[in-house]
Protein backbone atom coordinates (compact mmCIF):
# COMPACT_ATOMS: atom_id res chain seq x y z
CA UNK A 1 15.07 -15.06 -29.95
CA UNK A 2 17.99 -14.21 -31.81
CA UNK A 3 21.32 -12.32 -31.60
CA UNK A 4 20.59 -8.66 -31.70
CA UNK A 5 20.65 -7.05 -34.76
CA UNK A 6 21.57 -3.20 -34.96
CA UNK A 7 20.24 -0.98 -37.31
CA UNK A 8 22.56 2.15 -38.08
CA UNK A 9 19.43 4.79 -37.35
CA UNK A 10 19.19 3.21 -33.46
CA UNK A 11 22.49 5.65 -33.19
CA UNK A 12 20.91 9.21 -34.19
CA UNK A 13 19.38 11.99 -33.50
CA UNK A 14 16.51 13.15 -35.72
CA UNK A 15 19.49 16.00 -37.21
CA UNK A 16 21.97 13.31 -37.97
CA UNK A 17 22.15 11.25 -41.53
CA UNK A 18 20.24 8.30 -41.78
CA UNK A 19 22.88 6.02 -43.37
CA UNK A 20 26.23 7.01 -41.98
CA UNK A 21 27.75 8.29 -38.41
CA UNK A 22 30.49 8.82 -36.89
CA UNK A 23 31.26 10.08 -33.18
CA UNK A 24 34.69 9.66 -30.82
CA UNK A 25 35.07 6.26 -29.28
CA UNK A 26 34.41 7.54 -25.92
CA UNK A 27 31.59 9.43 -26.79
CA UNK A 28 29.93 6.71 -28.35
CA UNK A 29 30.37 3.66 -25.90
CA UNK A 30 29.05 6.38 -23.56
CA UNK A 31 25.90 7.34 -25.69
CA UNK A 32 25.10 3.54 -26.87
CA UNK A 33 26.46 1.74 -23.55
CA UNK A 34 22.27 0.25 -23.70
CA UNK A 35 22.82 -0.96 -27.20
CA UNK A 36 26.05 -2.27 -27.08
CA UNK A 37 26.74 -3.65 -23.47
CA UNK A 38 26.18 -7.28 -25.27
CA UNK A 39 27.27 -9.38 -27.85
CA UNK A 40 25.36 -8.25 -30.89
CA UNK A 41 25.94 -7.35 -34.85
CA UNK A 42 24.98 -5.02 -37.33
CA UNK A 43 23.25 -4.07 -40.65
CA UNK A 44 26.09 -2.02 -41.64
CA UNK A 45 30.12 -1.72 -42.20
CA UNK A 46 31.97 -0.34 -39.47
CA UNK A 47 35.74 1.05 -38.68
CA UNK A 48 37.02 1.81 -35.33
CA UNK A 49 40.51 3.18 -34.86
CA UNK A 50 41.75 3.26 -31.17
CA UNK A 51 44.37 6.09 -29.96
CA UNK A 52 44.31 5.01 -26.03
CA UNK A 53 42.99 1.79 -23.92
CA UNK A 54 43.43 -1.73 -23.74
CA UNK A 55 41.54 -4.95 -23.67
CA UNK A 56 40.20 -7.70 -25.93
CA UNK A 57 37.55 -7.40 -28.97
CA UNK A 58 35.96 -10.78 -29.76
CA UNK A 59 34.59 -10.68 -33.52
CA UNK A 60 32.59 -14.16 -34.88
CA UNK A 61 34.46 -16.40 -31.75
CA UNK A 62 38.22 -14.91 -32.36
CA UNK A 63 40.08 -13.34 -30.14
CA UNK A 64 42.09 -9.56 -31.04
CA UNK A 65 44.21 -7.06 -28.67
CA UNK A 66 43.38 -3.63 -28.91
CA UNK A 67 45.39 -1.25 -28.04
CA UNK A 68 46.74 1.94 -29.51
CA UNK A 69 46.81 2.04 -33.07
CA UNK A 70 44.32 -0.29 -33.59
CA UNK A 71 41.92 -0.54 -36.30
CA UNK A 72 39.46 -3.08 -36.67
CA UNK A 73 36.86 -3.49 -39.56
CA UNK A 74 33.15 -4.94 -39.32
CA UNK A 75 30.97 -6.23 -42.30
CA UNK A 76 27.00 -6.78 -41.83
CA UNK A 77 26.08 -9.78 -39.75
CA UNK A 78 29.26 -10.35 -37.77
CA UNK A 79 28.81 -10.56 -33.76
CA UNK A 80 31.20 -9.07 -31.72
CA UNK A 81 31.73 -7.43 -28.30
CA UNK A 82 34.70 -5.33 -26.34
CA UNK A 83 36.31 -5.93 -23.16
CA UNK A 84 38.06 -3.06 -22.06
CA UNK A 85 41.26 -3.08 -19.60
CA UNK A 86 41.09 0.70 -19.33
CA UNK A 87 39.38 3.97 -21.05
CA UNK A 88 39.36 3.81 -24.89
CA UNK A 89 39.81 7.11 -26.72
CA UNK A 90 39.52 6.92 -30.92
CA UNK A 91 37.06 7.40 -33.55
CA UNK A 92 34.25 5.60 -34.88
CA UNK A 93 32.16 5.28 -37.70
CA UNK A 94 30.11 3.33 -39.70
CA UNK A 95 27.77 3.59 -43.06
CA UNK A 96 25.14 1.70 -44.79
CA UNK A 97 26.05 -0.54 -48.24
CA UNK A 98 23.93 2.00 -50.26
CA UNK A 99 25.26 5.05 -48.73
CA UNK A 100 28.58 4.31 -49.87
CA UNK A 101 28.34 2.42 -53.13
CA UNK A 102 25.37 4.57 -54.54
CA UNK A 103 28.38 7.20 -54.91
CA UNK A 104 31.20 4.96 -56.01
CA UNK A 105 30.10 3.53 -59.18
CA UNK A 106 33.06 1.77 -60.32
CA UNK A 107 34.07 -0.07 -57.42
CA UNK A 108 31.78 -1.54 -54.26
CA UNK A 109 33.09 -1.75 -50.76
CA UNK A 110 34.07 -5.60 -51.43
CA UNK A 111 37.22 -3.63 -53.35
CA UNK A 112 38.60 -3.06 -50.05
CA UNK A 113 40.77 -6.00 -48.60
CA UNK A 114 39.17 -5.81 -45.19
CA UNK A 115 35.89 -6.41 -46.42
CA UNK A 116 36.24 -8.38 -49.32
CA UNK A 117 36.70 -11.82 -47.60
CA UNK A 118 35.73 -13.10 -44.37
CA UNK A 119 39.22 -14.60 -44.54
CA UNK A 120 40.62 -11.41 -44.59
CA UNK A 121 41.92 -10.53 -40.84
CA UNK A 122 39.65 -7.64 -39.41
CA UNK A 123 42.76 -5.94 -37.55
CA UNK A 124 45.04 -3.72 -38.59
CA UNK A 125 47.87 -2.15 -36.56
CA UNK A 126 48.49 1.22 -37.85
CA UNK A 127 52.65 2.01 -37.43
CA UNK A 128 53.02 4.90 -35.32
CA UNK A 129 54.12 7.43 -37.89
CA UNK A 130 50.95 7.15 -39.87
CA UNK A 131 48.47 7.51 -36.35
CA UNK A 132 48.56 11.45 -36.00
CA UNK A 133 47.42 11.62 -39.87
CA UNK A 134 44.84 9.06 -39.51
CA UNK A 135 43.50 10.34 -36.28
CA UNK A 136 43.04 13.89 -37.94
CA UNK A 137 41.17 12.44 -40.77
CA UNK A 138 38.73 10.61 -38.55
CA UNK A 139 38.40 13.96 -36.74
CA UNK A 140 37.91 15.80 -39.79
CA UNK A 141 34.84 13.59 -40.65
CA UNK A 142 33.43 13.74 -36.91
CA UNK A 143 33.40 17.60 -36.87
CA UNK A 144 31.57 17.59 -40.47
CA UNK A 145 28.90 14.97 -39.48
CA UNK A 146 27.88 16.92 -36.53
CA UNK A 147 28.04 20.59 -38.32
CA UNK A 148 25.00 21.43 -41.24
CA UNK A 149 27.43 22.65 -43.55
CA UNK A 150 26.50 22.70 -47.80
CA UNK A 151 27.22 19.15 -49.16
CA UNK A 152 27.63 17.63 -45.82
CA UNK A 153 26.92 14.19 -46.85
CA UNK A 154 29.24 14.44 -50.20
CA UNK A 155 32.06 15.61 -48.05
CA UNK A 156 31.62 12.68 -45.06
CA UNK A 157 31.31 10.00 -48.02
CA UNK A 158 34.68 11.75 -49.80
CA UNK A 159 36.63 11.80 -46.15
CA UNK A 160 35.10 8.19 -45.77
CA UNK A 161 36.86 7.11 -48.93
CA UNK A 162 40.06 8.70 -48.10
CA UNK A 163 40.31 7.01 -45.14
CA UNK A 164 39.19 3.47 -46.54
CA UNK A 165 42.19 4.82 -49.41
CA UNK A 166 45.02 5.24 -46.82
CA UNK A 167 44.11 1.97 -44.52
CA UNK A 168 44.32 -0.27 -47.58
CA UNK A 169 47.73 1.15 -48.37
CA UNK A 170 48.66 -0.02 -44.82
CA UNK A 171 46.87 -2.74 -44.56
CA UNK A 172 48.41 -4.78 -47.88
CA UNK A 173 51.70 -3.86 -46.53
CA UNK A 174 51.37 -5.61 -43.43
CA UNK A 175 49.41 -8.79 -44.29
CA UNK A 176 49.98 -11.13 -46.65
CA UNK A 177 48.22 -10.91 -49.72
CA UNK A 178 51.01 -12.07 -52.21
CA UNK A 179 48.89 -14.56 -53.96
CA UNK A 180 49.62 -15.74 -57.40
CA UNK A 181 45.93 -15.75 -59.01
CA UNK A 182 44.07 -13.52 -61.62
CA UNK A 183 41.34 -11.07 -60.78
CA UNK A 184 38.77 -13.64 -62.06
CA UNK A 185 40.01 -15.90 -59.55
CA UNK A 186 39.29 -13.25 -56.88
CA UNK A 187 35.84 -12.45 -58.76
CA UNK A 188 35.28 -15.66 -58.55
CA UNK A 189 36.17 -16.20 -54.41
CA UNK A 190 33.54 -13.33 -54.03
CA UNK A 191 31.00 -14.29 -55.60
CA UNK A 192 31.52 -17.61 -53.74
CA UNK A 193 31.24 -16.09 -50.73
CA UNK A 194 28.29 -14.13 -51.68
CA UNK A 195 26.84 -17.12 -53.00
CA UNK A 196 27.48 -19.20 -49.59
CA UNK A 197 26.37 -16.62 -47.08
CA UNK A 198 22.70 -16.93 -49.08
CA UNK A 199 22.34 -20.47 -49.66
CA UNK A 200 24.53 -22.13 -46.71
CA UNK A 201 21.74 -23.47 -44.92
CA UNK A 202 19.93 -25.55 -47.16
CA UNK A 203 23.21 -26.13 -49.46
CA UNK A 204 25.99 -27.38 -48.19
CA UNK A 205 27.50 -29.08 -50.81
CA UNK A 206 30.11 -27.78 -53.79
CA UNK A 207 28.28 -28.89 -56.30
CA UNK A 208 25.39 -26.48 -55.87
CA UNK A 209 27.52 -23.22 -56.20
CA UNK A 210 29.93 -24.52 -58.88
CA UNK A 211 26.87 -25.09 -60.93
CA UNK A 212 25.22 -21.81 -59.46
CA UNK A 213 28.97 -19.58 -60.71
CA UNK A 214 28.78 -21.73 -64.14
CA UNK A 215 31.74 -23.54 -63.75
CA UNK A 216 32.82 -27.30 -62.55
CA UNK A 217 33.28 -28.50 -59.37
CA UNK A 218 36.86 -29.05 -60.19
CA UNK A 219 37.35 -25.62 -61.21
CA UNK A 220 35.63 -23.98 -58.10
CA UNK A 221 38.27 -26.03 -56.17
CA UNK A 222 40.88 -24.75 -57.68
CA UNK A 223 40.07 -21.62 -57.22
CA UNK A 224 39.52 -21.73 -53.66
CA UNK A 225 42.73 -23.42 -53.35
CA UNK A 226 44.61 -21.04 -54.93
CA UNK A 227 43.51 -17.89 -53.23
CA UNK A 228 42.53 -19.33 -50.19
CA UNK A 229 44.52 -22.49 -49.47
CA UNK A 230 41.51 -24.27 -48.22
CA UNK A 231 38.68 -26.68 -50.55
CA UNK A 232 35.49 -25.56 -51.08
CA UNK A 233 33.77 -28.06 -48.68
CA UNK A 234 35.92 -26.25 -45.98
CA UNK A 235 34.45 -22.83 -46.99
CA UNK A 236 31.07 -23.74 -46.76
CA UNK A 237 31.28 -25.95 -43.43
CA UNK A 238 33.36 -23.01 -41.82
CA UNK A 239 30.15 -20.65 -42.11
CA UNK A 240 27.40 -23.54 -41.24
CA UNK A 241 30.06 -24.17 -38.24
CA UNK A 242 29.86 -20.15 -37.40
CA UNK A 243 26.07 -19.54 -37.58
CA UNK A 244 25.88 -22.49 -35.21
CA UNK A 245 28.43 -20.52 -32.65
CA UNK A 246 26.34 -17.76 -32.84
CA UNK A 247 23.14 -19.27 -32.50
CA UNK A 248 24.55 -21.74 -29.72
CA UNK A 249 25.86 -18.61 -27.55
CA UNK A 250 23.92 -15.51 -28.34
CA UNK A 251 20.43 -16.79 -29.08
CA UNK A 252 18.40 -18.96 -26.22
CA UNK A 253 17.27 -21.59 -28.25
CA UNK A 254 17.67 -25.27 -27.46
CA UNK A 255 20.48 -27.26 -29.91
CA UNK A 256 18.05 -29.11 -31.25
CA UNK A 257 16.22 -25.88 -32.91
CA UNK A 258 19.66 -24.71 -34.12
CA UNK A 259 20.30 -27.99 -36.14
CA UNK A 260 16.67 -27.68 -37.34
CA UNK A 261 17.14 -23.79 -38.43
CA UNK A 262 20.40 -24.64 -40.05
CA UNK A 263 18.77 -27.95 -42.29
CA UNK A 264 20.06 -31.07 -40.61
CA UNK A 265 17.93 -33.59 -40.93
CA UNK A 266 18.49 -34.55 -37.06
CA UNK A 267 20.49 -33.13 -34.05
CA UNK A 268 22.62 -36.62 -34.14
CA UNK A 269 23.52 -35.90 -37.34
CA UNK A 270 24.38 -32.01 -36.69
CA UNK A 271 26.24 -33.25 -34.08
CA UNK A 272 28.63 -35.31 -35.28
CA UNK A 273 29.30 -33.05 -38.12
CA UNK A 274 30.20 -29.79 -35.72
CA UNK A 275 32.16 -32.21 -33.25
CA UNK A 276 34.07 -33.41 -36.68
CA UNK A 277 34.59 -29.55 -37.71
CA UNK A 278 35.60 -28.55 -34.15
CA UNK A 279 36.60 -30.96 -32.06
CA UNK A 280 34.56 -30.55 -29.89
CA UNK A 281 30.53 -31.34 -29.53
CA UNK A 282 27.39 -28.88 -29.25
CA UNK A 283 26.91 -28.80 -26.03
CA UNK A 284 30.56 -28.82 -24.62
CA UNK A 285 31.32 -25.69 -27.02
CA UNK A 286 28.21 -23.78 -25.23
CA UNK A 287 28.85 -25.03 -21.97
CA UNK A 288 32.38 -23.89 -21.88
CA UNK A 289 32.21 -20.50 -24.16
CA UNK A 290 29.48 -19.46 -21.17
């Protein structure tokens, strides 16, 4: 068994657009509390901006606040839950790859910062001046997903990018992402990541996807450096290291099947090496996360 995976059309009504929706927070948790009571992930990107309640949102085994103003940002395959302290009141939505990019020729949703890396923080705190306009926008997208007027889905997608627009203004002003690289570099560092989230796995070395982007070893390395401030080796093990959290905590499957399904070529072995990446061994991470 493994960690549910939730497919965007589990959240519609047979009038509703198959690849995007969008509903008020409340409304939502409300509608979906069956679906979504649990850790679990997603086949598609979502946003969530908060305007009231407090608690915790765990996203791939970190930690966030929410609170008012929040806005937090979900790519395909991450596993996350909510905690909440009180009654959240926002905005939701979320969209399908192909819904969006299918319209946006000349840029995918990998342009955004929020999405582009997993090293990207998923949080942003919106400033409080910006939170009425923001809100409105979200609401202006709600109302038009549940009316039937003409060009329904061209308008949601054109809100959709507005939105994505305004929170990348925001969010390059208040994270740090004065690096001194080229675009190729961060070409590169995508198709990196692209390249690892396939193959990770069965390849855990830097040699494979150096030879894989058509460049050395030496210069993949760089690269990651630069942008990232971490070696390639690091990239890779971080993501064996995360399926292994996932599996470990939201699938029940015995450690030794989760060292099998991620290619070590014993549990000893996997062992040593997520102990070495975490401090901390197998079975002491899962006994103490639970």
């Amino acid at each position: 068994m493994r960690i549910p995976v939730l497919n965007i059309r589990q959240f519609h009504q047979e009038k509703h657009l198959n690849e995007v929706y969008v509903n008020g927070l409340s409304q939502h948790l409300e509608l979906n509390r069956d679906l979504i009571d649990k850790p679990h992930s997603h086949d598609f990107y979502l946003c969530v901006l908060f305007l009231a309640g407090y608690g915790v949102h765990e996203i791939d085994f970190k930690t966030y606040p929410i609170s008012p103003g929040s806005i937090f940002f979900l790519k395909p395959g991450q596993t996350h839950f909510w905690n909440f302290e009180t009654r959240p009141e926002g905005f939701i939505f979320f969209h399908s790859q192909s819904f969006y990019e299918l319209y946006f020729l000349g840029h995918g949703l990998s342009f955004f910062p929020f999405y582009c890396s997993l090293q990207n923080p998923p949080l942003l705190k919106a400033p409080p001046e910006i939170i009425n306009s923001l809100a409105k926008k979200f609401e202006e997208t709600a109302l038009e997903f549940t009316g039937n007027g003409m060009l329904r889905e061209m308008k949601i997608l054109n809100l959709i990018n507005g939105i994505y627009i305004e929170l990348t203004r925001c969010y390059t002003s208040h994270t740090d992402l004065d690096k001194s690289f080229s675009p190729s570099y961060s070409a590169l560092l995508t198709r990196l990541e692209a390249l690892i989230e396939k193959h990770f796995r069965e390849e855990k070395l830097p040699q494979f996807y150096a030879n894989r982007l058509n460049i050395t070893t030496k210069h993949l390395n760089r690269v990651v450096k630069t942008t990232i401030n971490k070696t390639t080796s690091e990239l890779i093990s971080e993501r064996v290291v995360l399926e292994a959290k996932r599996m470990m905590v939201h699938s029940p499957v015995d450690l030794s099947e989760v060292a099998y399904a991620l290619e070590f070529s014993d549990y000893a072995y996997f062992s040593k090496f997520f102990k070495a990446k975490t401090g901390s061994t197998p079975s002491a991470f899962q006994r103490s996360y639970r």
